[in-house]
C-alpha atoms as a PDB file:
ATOM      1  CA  UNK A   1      99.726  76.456  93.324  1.00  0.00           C
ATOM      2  CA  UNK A   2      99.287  75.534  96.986  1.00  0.00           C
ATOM      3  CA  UNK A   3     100.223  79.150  97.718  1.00  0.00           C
ATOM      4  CA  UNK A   4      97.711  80.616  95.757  1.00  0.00           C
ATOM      5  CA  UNK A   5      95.190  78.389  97.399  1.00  0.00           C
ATOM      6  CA  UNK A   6      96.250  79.442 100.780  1.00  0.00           C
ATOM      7  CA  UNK A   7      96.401  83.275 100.104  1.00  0.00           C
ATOM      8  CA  UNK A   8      92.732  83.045  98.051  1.00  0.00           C
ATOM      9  CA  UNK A   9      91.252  81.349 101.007  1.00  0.00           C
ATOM     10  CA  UNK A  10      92.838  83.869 103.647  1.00  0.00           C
ATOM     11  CA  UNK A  11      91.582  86.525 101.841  1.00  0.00           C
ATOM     12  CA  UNK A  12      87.891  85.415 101.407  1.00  0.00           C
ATOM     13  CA  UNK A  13      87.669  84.575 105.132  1.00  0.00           C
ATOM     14  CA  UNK A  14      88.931  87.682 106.179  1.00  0.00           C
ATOM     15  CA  UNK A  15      86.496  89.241 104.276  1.00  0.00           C
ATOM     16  CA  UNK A  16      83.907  87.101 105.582  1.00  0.00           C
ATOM     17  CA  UNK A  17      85.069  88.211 109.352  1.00  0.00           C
ATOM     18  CA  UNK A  18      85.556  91.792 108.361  1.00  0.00           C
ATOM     19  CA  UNK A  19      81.580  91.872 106.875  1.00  0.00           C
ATOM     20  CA  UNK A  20      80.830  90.486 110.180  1.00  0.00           C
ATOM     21  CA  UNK A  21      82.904  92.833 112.630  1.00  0.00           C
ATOM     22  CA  UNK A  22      83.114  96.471 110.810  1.00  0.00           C
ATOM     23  CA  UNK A  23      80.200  98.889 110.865  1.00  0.00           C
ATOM     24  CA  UNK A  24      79.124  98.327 107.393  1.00  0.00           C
ATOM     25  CA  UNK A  25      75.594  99.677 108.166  1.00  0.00           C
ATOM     26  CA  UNK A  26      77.099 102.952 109.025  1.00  0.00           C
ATOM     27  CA  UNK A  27      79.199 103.488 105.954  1.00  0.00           C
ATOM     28  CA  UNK A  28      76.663 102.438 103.667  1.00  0.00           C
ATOM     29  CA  UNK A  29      74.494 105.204 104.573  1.00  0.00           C
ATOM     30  CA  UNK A  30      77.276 107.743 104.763  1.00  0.00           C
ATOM     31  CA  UNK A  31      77.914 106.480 101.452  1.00  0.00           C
ATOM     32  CA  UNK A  32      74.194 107.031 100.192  1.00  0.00           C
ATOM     33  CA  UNK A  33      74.230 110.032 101.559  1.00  0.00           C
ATOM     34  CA  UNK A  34      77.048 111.398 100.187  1.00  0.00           C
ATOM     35  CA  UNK A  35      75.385 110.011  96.612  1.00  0.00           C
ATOM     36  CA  UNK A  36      72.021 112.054  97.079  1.00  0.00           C
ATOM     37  CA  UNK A  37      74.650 115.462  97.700  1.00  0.00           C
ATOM     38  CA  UNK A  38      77.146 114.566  94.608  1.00  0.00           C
ATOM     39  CA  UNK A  39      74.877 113.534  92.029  1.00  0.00           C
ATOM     40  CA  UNK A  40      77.324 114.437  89.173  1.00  0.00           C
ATOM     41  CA  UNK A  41      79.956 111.638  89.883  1.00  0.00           C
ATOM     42  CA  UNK A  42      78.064 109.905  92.247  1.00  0.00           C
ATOM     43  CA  UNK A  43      76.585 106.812  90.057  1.00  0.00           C
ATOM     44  CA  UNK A  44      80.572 106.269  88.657  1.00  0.00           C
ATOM     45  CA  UNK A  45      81.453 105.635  93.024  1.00  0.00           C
ATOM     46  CA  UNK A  46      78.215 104.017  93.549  1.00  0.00           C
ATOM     47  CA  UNK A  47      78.677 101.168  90.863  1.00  0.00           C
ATOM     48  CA  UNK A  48      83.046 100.807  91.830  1.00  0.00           C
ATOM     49  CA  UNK A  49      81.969 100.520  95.439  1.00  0.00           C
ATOM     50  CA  UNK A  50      78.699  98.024  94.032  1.00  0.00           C
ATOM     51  CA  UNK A  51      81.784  95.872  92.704  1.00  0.00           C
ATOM     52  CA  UNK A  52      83.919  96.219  95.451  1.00  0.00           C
ATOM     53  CA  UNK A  53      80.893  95.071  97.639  1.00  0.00           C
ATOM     54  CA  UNK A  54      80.568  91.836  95.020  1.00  0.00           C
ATOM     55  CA  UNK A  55      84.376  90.748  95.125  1.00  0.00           C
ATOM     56  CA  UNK A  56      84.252  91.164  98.800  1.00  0.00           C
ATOM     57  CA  UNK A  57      80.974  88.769  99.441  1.00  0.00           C
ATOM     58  CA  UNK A  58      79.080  91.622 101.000  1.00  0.00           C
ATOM     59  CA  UNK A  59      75.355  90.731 100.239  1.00  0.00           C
ATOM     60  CA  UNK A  60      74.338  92.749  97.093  1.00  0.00           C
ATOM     61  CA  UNK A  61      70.424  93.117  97.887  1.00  0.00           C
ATOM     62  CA  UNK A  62      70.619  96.436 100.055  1.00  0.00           C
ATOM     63  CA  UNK A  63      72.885  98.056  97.865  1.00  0.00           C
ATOM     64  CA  UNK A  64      70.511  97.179  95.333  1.00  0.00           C
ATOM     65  CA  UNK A  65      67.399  98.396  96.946  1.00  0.00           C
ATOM     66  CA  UNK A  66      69.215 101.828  98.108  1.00  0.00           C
ATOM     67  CA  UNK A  67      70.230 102.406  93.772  1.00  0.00           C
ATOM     68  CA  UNK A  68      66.470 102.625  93.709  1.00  0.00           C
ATOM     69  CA  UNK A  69      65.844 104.983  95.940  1.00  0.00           C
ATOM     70  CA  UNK A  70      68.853 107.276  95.158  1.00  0.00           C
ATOM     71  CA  UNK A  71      68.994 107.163  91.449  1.00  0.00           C
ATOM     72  CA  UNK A  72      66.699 107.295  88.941  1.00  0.00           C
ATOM     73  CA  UNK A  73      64.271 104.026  87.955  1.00  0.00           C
ATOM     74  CA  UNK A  74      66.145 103.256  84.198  1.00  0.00           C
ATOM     75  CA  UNK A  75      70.025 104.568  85.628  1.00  0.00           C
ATOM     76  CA  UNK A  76      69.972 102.359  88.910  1.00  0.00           C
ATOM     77  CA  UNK A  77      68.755  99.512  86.958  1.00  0.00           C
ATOM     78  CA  UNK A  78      71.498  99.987  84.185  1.00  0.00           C
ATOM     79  CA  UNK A  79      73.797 100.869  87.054  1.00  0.00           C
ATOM     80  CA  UNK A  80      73.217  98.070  88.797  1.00  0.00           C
ATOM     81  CA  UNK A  81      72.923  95.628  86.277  1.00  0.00           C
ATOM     82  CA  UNK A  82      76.123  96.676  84.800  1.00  0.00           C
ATOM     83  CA  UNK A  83      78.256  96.769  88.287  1.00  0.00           C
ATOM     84  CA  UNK A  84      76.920  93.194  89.477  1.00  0.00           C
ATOM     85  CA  UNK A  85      77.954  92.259  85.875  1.00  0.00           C
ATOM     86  CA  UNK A  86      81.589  93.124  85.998  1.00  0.00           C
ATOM     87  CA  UNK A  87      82.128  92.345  89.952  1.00  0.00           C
ATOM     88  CA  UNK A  88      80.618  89.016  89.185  1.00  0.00           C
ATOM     89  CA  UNK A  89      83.121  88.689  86.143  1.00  0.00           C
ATOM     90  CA  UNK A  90      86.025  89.620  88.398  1.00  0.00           C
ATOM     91  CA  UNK A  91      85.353  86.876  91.104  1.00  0.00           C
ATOM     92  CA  UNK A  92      85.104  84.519  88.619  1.00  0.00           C
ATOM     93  CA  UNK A  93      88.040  84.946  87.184  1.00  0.00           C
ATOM     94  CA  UNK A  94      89.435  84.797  90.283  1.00  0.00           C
ATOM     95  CA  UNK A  95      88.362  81.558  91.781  1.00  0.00           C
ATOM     96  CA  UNK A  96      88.929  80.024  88.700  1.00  0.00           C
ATOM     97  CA  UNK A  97      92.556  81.654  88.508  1.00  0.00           C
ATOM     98  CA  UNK A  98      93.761  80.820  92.124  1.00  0.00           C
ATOM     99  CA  UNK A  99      91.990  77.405  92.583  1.00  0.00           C
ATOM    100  CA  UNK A 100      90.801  75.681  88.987  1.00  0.00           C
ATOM    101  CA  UNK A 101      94.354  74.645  88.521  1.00  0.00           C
ATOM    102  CA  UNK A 102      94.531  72.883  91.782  1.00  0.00           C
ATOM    103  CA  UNK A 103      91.510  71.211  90.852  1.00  0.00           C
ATOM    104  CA  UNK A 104      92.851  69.932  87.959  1.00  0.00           C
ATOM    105  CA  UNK A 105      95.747  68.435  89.246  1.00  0.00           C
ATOM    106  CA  UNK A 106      93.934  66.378  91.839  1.00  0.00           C
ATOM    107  CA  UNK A 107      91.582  65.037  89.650  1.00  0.00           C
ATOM    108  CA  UNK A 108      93.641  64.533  86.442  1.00  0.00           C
ATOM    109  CA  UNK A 109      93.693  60.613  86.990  1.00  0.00           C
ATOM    110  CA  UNK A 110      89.607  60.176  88.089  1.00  0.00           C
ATOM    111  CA  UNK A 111      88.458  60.109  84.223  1.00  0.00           C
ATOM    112  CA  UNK A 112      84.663  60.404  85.466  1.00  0.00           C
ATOM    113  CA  UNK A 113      84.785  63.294  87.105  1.00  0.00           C
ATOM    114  CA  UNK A 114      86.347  64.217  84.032  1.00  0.00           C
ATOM    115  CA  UNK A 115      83.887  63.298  82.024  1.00  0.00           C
ATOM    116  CA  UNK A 116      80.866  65.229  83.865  1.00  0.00           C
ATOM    117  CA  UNK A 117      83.170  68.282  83.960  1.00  0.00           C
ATOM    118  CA  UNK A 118      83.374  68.202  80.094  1.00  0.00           C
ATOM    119  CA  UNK A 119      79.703  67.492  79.623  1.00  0.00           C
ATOM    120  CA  UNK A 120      78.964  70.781  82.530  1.00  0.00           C
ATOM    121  CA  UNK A 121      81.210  73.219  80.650  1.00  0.00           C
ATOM    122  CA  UNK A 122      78.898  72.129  77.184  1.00  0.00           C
ATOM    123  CA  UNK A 123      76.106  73.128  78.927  1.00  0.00           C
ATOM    124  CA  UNK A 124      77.449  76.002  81.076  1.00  0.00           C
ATOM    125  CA  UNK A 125      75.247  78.816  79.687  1.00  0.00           C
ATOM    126  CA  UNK A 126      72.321  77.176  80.796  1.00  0.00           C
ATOM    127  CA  UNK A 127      73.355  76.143  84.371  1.00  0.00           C
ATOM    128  CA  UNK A 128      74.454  79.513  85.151  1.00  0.00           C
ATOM    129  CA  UNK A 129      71.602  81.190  83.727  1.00  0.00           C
ATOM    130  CA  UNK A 130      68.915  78.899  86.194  1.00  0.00           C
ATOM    131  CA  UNK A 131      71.042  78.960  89.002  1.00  0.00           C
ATOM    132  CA  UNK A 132      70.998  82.654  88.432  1.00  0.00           C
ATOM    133  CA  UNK A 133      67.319  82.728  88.481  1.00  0.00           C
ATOM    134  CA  UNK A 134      67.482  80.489  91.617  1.00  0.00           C
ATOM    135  CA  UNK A 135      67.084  82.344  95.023  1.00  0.00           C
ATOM    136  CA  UNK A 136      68.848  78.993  96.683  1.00  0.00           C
ATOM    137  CA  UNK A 137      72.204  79.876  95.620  1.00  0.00           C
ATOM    138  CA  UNK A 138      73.653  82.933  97.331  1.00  0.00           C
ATOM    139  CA  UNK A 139      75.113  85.864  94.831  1.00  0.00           C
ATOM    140  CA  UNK A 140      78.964  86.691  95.918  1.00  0.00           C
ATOM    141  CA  UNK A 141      79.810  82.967  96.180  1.00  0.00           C
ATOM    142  CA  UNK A 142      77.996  81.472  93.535  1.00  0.00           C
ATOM    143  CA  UNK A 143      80.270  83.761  91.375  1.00  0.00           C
ATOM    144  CA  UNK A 144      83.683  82.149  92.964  1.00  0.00           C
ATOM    145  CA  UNK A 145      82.180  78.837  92.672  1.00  0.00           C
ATOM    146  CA  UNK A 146      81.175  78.568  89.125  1.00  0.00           C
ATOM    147  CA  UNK A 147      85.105  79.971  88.606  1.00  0.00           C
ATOM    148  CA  UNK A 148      85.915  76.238  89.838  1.00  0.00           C
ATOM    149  CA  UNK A 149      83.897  74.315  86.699  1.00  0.00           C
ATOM    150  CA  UNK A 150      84.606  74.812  82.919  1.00  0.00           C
ATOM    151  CA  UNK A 151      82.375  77.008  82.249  1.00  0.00           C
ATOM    152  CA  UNK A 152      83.703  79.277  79.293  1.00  0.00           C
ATOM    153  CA  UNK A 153      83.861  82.706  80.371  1.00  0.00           C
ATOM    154  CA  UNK A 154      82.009  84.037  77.601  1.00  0.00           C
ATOM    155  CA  UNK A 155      78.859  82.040  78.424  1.00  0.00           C
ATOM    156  CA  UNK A 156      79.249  82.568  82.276  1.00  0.00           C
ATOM    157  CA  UNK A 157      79.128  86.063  81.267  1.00  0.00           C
ATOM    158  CA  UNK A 158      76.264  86.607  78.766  1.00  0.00           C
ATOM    159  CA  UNK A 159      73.673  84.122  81.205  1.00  0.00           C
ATOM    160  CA  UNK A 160      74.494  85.492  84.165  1.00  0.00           C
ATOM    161  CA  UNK A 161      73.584  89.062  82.517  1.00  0.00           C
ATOM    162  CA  UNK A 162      70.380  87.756  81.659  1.00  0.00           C
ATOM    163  CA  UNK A 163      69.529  85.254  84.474  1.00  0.00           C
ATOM    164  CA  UNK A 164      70.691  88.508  87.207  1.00  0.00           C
ATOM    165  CA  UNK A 165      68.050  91.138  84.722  1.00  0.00           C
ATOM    166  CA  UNK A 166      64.924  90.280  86.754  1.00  0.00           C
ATOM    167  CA  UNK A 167      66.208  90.035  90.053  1.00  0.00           C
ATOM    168  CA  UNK A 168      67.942  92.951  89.745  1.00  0.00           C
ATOM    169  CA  UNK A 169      64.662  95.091  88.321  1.00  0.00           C
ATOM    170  CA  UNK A 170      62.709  93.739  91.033  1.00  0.00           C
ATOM    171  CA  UNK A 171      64.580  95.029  93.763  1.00  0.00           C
ATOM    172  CA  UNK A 172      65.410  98.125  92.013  1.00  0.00           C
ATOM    173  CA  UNK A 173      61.698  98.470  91.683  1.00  0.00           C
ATOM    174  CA  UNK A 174      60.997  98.157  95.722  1.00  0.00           C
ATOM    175  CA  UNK A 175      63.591 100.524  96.700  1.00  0.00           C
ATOM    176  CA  UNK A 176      62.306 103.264  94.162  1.00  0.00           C
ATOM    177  CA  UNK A 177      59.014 102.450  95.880  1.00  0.00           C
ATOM    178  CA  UNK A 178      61.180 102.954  99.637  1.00  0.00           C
ATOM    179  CA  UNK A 179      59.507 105.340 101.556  1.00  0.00           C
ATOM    180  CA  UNK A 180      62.842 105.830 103.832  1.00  0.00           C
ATOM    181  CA  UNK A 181      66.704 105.089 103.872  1.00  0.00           C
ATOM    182  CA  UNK A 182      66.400 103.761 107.058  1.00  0.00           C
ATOM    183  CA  UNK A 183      63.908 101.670 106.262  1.00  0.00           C
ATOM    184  CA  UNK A 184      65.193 100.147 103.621  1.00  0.00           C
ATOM    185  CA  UNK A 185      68.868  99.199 105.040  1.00  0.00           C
ATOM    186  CA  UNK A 186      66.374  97.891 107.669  1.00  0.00           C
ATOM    187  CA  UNK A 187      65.294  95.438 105.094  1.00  0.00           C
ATOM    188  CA  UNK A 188      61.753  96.868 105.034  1.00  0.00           C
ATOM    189  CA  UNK A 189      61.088  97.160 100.835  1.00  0.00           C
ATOM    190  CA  UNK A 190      57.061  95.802 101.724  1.00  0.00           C
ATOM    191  CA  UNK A 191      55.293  93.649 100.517  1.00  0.00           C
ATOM    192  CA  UNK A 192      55.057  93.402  96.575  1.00  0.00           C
ATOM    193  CA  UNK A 193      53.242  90.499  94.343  1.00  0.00           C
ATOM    194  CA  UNK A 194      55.941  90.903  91.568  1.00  0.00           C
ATOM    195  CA  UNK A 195      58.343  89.447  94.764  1.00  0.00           C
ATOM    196  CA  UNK A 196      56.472  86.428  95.225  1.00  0.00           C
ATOM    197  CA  UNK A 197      55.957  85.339  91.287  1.00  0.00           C
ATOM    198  CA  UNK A 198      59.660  86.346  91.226  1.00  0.00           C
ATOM    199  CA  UNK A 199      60.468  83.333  94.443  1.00  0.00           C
ATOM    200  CA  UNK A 200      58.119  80.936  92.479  1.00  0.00           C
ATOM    201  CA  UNK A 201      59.859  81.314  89.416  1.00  0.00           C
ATOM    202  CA  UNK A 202      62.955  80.984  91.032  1.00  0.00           C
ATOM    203  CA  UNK A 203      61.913  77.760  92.589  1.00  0.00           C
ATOM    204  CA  UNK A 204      61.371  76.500  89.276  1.00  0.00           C
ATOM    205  CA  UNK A 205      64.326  77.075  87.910  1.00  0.00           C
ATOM    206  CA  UNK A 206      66.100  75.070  90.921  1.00  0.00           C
ATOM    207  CA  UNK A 207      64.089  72.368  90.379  1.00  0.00           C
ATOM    208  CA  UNK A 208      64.600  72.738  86.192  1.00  0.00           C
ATOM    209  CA  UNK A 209      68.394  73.015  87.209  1.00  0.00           C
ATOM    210  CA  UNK A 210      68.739  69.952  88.990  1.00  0.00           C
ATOM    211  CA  UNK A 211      67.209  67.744  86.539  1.00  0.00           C
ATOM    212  CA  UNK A 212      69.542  69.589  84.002  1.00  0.00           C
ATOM    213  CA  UNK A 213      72.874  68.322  86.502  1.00  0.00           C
ATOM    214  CA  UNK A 214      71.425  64.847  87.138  1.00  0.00           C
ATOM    215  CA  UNK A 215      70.677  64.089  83.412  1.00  0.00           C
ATOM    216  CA  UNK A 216      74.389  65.772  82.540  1.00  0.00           C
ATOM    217  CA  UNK A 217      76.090  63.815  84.979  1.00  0.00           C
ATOM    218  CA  UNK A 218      74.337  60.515  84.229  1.00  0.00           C
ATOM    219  CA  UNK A 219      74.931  60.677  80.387  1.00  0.00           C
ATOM    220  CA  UNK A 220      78.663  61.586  80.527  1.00  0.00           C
ATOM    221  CA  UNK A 221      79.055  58.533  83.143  1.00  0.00           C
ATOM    222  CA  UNK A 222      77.381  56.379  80.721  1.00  0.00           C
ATOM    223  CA  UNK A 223      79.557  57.489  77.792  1.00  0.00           C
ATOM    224  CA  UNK A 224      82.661  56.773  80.051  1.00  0.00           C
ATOM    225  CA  UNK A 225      81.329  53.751  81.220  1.00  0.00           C
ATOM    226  CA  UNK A 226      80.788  52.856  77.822  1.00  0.00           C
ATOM    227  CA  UNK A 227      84.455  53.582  76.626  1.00  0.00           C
ATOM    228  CA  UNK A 228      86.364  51.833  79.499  1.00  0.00           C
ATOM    229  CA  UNK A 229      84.326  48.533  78.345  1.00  0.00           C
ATOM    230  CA  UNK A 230      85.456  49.020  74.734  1.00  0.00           C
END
């Protein structure tokens, strides 16, 4: 198990130096460009290299933005949607593969932490859905960490399809709306009031999803509490 700790933490900081030292800029719009000259296979090596970008932490948002302007409205939101979907799936699966079970092992004798790790996997839908409406927690790691809880994969799946919809519409939206390539891998989408409602709402759901945690966490102490003075 240590092994598999080691390697899985290797590999996700050498992806974090490699986003930080390789030309990623330039490939990304060699890549677009070669989308906008092969449009017949081009969404099926847009949405492997969308996944690709997921697994690997690469920040999603520009690759989202450029789907607008490349593809279609309705096929880069499906196209999207759909390749965020399954690269989210895939980190999940393997965060929870390579470190969940060592986890476990160090806290199989703290019954508390136990406890509020039962009680978060019976309301996992619902966590992952607000914190996927929350712009606090960042894309790419969010999907490794929630590998770590209990969270059935099932529900992790179906709420983070739903909870990554509007996001993912949005910014699909502004780069449709992209008057330039450049511009947009510049980060310049404008300035859009469908962004801002989109922040405040996602600032509510923070706030709804701590409550959710504290109020979890407190009631599954109390029921342990409760049993150890039985």
């Amino acid at each position: 198990m240590k092994t598999r700790l080691v390697i899985f933490v290797t590999v996700l900081a050498g992806l974090g130096l490699a986003a930080l030292l390789l030309p990623i800029g330039q490939w990304l719009t060699a890549l677009l460009d070669w989308v906008s000259a092969n449009p017949g296979i081009s969404w099926l090596v847009f949405g492997l290299v969308y996944i690709a970008a997921v697994v690997a932490l690469a920040p999603g948002s520009i690759l989202t933005l450029a789907a607008g302007f490349v593809f279609d409205l309705p096929i880069a939101i499906v196209l999207v949607w759909v390749s965020a979907s399954i690269g989210a799936t895939i980190s999940f699966v393997l965060g929870r593969y390579f470190v969940r079970s060592w986890i476990d092992e160090r806290v199989a004798g703290n019954a508390r932490f136990r406890a509020i790790d039962s009680a978060v996997a019976e309301k996992g839908a619902l966590i992952v859905l607000l914190t996927r409406l929350s712009p606090v927690f960042p894309f790419s790691l969010l999907n490794y960490g929630l590998g770590l809880t209990r969270v059935p994969l099932p529900h992790y799946v179906g709420a983070s399809m739903i909870g990554m919809l509007p996001g993912t519409a949005l910014y699909v939206y502004l780069g449709s709306a992209g008057q330039s390539l450049t511009a947009l891998l510049s980060g310049d989408v404008g300035e859009s009031n469908l962004t801002g409602y989109l922040f405040v709402g996602g600032l509510i759901a923070t706030a709804i999803l701590t409550v959710v945690i504290t109020r979890i966490a407190t009631k599954a102490l109390n029921k342990q509490l409760d049993s150890e003075a039985v």
